[in-house]
N, C-alpha and C. Protein backbone atom coordinates (compact mmCIF):
# COMPACT_ATOMS: atom_id res chain seq x y z
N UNK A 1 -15.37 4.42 20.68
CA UNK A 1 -15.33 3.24 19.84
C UNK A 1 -14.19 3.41 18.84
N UNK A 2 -13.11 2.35 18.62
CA UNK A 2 -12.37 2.36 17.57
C UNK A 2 -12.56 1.51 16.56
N UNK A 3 -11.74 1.86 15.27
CA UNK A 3 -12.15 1.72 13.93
C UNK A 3 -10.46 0.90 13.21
N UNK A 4 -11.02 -0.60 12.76
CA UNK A 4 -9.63 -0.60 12.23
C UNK A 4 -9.32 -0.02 11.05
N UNK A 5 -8.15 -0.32 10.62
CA UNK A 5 -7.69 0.80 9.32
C UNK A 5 -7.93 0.56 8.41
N UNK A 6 -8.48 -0.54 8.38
CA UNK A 6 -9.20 -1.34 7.27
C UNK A 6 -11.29 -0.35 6.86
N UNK A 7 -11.28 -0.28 8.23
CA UNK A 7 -12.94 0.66 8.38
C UNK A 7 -12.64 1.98 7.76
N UNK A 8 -11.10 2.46 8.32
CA UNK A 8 -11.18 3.71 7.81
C UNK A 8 -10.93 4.18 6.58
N UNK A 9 -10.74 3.34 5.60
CA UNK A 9 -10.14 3.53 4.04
C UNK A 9 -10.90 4.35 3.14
N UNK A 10 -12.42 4.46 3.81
CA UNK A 10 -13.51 4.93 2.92
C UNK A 10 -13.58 5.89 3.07
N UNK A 11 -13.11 6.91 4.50
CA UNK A 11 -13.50 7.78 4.74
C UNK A 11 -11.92 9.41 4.50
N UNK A 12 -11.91 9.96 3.71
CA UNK A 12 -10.72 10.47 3.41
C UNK A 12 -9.74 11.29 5.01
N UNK A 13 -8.92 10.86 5.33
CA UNK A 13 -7.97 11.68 5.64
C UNK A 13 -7.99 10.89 7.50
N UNK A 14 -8.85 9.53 7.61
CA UNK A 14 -9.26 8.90 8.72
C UNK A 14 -8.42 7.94 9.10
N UNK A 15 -7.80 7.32 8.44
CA UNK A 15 -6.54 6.63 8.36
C UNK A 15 -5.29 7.02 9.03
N UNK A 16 -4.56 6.11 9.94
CA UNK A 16 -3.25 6.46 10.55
C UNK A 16 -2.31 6.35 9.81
N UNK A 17 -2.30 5.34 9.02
CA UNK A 17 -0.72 5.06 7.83
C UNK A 17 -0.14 5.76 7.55
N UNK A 18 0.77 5.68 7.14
CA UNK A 18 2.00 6.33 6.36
C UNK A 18 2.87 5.32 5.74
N UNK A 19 3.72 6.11 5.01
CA UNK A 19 4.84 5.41 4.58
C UNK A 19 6.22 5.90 5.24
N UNK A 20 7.19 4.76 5.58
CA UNK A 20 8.45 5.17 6.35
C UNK A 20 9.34 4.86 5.15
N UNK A 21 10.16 6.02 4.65
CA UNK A 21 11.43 5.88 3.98
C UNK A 21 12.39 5.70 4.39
N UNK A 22 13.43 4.98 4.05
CA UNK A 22 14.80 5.04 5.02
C UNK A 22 15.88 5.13 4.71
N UNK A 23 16.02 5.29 2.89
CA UNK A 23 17.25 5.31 2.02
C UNK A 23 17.92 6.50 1.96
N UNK A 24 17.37 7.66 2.84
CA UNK A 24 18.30 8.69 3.13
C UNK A 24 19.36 8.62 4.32
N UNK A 25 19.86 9.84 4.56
CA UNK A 25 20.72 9.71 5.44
C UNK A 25 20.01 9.29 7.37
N UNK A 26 18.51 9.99 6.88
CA UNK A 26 18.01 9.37 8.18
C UNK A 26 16.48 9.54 7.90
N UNK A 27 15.82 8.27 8.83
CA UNK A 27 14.38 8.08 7.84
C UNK A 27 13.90 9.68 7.80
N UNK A 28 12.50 9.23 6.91
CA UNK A 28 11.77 10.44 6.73
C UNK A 28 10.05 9.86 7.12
N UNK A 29 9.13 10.15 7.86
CA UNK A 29 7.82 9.34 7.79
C UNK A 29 6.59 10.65 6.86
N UNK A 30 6.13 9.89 6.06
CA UNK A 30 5.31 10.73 5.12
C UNK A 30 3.65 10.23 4.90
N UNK A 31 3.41 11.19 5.23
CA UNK A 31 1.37 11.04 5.47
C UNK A 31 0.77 11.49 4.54
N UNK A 32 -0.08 11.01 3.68
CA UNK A 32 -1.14 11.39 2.45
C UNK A 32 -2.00 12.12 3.10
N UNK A 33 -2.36 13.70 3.03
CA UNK A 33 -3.70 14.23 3.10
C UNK A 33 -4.52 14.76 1.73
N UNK A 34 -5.49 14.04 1.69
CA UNK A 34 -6.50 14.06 0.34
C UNK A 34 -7.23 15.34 1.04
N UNK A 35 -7.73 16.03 -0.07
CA UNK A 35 -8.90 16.93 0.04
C UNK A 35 -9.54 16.81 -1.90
N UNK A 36 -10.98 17.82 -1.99
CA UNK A 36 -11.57 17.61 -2.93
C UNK A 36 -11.27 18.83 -3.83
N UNK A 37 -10.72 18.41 -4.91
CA UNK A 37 -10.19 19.27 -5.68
C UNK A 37 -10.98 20.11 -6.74
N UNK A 38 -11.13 19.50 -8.16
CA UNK A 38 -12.16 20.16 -9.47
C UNK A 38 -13.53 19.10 -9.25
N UNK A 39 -14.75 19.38 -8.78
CA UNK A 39 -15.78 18.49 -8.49
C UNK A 39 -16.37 18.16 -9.89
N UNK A 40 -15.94 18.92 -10.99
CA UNK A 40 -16.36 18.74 -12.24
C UNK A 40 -15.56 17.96 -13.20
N UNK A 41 -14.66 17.29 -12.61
CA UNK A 41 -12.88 16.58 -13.38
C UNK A 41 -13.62 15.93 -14.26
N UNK A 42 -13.32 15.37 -15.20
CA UNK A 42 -13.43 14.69 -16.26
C UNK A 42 -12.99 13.23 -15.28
N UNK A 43 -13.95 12.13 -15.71
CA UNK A 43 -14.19 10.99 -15.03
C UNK A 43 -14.45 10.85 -13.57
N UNK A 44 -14.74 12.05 -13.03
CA UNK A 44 -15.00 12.09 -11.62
C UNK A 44 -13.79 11.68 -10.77
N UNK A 45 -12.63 12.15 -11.45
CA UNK A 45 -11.11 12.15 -10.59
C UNK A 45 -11.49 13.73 -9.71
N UNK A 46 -11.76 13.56 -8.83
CA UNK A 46 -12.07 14.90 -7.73
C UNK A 46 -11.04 15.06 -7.05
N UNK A 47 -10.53 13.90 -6.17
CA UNK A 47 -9.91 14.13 -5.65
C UNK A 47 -7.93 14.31 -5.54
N UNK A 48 -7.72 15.22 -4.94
CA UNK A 48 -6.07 15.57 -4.97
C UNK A 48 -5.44 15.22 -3.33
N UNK A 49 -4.17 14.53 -3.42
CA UNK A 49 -3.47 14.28 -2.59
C UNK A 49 -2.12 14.81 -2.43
N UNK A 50 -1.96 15.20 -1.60
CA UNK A 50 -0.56 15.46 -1.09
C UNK A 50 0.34 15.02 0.22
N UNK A 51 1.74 14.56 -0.30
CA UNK A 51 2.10 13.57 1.00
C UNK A 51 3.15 14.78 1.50
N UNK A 52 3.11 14.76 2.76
CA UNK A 52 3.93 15.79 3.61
C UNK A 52 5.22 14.87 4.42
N UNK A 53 6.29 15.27 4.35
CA UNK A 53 7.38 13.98 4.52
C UNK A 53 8.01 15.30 6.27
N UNK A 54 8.27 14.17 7.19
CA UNK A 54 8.63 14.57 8.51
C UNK A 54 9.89 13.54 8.82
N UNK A 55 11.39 14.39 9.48
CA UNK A 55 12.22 13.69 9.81
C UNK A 55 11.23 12.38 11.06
N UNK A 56 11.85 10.97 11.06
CA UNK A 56 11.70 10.77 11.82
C UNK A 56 12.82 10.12 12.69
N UNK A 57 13.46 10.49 13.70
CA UNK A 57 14.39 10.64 14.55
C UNK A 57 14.91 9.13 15.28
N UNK A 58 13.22 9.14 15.80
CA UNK A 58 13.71 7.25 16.44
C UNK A 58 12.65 6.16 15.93
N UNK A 59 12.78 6.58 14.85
CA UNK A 59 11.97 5.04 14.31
C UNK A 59 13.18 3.77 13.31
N UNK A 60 12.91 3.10 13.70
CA UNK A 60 13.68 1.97 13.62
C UNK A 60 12.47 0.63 12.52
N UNK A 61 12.86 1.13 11.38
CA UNK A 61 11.75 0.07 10.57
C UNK A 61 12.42 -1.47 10.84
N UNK A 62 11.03 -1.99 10.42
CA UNK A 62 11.25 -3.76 10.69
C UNK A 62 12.31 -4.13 9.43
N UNK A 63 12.86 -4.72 9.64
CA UNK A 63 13.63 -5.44 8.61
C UNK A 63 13.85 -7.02 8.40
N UNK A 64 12.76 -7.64 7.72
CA UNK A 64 12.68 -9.09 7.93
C UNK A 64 13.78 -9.63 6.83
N UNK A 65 13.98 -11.05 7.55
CA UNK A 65 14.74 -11.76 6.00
C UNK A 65 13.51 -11.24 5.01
N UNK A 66 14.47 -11.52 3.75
CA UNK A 66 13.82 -11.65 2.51
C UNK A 66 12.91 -12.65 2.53
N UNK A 67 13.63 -14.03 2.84
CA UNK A 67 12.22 -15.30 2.80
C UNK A 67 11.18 -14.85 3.47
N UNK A 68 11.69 -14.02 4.39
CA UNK A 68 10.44 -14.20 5.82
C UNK A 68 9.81 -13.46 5.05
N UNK A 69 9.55 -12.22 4.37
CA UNK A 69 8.93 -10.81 3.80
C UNK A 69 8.28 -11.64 2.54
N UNK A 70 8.91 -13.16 1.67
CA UNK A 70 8.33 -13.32 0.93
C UNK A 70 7.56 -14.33 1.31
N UNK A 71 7.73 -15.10 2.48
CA UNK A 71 6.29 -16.00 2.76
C UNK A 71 5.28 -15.46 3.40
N UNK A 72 5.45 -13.72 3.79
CA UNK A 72 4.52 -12.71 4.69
C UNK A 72 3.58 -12.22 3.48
N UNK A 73 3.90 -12.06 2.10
CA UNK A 73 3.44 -11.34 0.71
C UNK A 73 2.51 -12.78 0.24
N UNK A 74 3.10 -14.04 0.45
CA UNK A 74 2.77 -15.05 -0.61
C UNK A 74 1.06 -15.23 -0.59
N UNK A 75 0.49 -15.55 0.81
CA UNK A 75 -0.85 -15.95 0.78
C UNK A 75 -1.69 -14.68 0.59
N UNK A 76 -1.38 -13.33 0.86
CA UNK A 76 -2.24 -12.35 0.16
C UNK A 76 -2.14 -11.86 -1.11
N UNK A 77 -0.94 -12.57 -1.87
CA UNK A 77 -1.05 -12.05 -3.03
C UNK A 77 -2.09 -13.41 -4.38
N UNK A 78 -1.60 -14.48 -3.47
CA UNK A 78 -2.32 -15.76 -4.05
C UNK A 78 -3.95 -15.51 -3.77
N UNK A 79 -4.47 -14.84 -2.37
CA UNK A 79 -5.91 -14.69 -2.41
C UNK A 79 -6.11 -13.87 -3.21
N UNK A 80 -5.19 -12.76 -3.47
CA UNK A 80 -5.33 -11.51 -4.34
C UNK A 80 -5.81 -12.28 -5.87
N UNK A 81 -5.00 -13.04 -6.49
CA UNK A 81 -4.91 -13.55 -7.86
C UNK A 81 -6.23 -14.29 -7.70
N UNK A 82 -6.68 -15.26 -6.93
CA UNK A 82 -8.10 -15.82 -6.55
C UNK A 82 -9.09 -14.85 -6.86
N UNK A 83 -8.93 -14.22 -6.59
CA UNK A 83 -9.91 -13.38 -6.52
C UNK A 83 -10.29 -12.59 -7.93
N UNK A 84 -9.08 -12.01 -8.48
CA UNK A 84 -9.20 -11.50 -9.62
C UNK A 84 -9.67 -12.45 -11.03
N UNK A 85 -9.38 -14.19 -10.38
CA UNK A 85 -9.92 -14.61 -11.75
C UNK A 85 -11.05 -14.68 -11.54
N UNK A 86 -11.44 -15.14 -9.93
CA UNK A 86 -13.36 -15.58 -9.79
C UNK A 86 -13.98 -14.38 -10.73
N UNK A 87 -13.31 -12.95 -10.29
CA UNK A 87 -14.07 -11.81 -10.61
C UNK A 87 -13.92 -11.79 -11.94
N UNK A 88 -13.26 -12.09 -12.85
CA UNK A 88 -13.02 -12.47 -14.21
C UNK A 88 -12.47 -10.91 -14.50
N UNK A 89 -10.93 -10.27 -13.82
CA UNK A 89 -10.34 -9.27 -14.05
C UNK A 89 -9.74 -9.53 -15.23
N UNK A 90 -9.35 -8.65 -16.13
CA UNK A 90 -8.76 -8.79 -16.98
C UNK A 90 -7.35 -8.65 -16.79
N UNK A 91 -6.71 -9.05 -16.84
CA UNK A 91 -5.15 -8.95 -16.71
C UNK A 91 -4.17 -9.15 -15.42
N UNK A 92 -5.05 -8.82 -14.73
CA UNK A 92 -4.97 -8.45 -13.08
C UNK A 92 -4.44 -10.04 -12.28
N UNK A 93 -4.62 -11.32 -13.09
CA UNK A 93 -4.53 -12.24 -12.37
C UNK A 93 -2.89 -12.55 -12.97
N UNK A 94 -2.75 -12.08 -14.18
CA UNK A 94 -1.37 -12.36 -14.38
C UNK A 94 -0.11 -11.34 -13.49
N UNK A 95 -0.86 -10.22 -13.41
CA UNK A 95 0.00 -9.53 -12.70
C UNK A 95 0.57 -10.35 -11.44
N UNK A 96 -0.67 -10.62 -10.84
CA UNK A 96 -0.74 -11.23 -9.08
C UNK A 96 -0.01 -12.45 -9.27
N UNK A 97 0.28 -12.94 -10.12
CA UNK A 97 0.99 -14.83 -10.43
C UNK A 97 2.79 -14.31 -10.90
N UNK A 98 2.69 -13.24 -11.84
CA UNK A 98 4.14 -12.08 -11.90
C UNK A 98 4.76 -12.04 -10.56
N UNK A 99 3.58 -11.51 -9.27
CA UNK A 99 4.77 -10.83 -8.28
C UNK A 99 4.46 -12.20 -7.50
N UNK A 100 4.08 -13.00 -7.74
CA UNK A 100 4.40 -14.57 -6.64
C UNK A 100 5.65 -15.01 -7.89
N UNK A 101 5.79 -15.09 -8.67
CA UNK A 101 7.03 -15.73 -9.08
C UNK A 101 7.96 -14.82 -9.04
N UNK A 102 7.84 -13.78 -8.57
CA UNK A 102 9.49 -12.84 -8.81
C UNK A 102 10.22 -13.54 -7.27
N UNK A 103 9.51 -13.86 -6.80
CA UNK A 103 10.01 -14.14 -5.19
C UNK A 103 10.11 -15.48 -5.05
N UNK A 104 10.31 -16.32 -6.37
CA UNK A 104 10.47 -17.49 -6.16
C UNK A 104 12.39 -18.16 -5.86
N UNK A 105 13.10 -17.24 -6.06
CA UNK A 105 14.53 -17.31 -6.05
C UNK A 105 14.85 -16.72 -4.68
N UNK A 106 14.17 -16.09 -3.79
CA UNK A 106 14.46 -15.71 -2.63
C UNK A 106 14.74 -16.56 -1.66
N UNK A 107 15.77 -17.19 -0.95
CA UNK A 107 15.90 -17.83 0.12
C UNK A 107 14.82 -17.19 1.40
């Protein structure tokens, strides 16, 4: 049975993601592995992460227009802001209305 990556968020280290960098001379792909660190931390911060960065040779990241990348951001960041006022976040809805207008000058 498979699990989307969305199922696996809860569970530490179950997740495929990464992040692909590419502003070096040639990408790099880098994976978060969490483990449980001071079980006694002050606010119950337990856990510690470390990202391990690997040449990657033939990966070729997507590169959309800008418009295209900002009408791909627009409706999850607008449900995002929805959401934060129903929930009555504090601050959180101005942020989410911030990064829909930074992308308003983008062709």
């Amino acid at each position: 049975m498979s699990a989307d990556e969305y199922e696996l968020a809860g569970f530490a280290n179950a997740g495929r993601g990464g992040l692909l960098a590419t502003g070096g001379l040639q990408a790099e792909a880098w994976q978060a592995t969490w483990t449980v660190g001071d079980r006694e931390a002050p606010g119950r911060r337990i856990w510690s992460v470390r990202y391990r960065g690997r040449y990657a040779r033939h990966a070729i990241p997507a590169r959309p227009a800008p418009g295209e990348a900002r009408d791909h951001l627009t409706g999850p960041l607008r449900a995002a802001r929805d959401l934060a006022v129903r929930q009555q976040l504090p601050t959180w809805p101005d942020w989410f209305s911030r990064a829909l207008s930074s992308g308003d000058d983008i062709a």
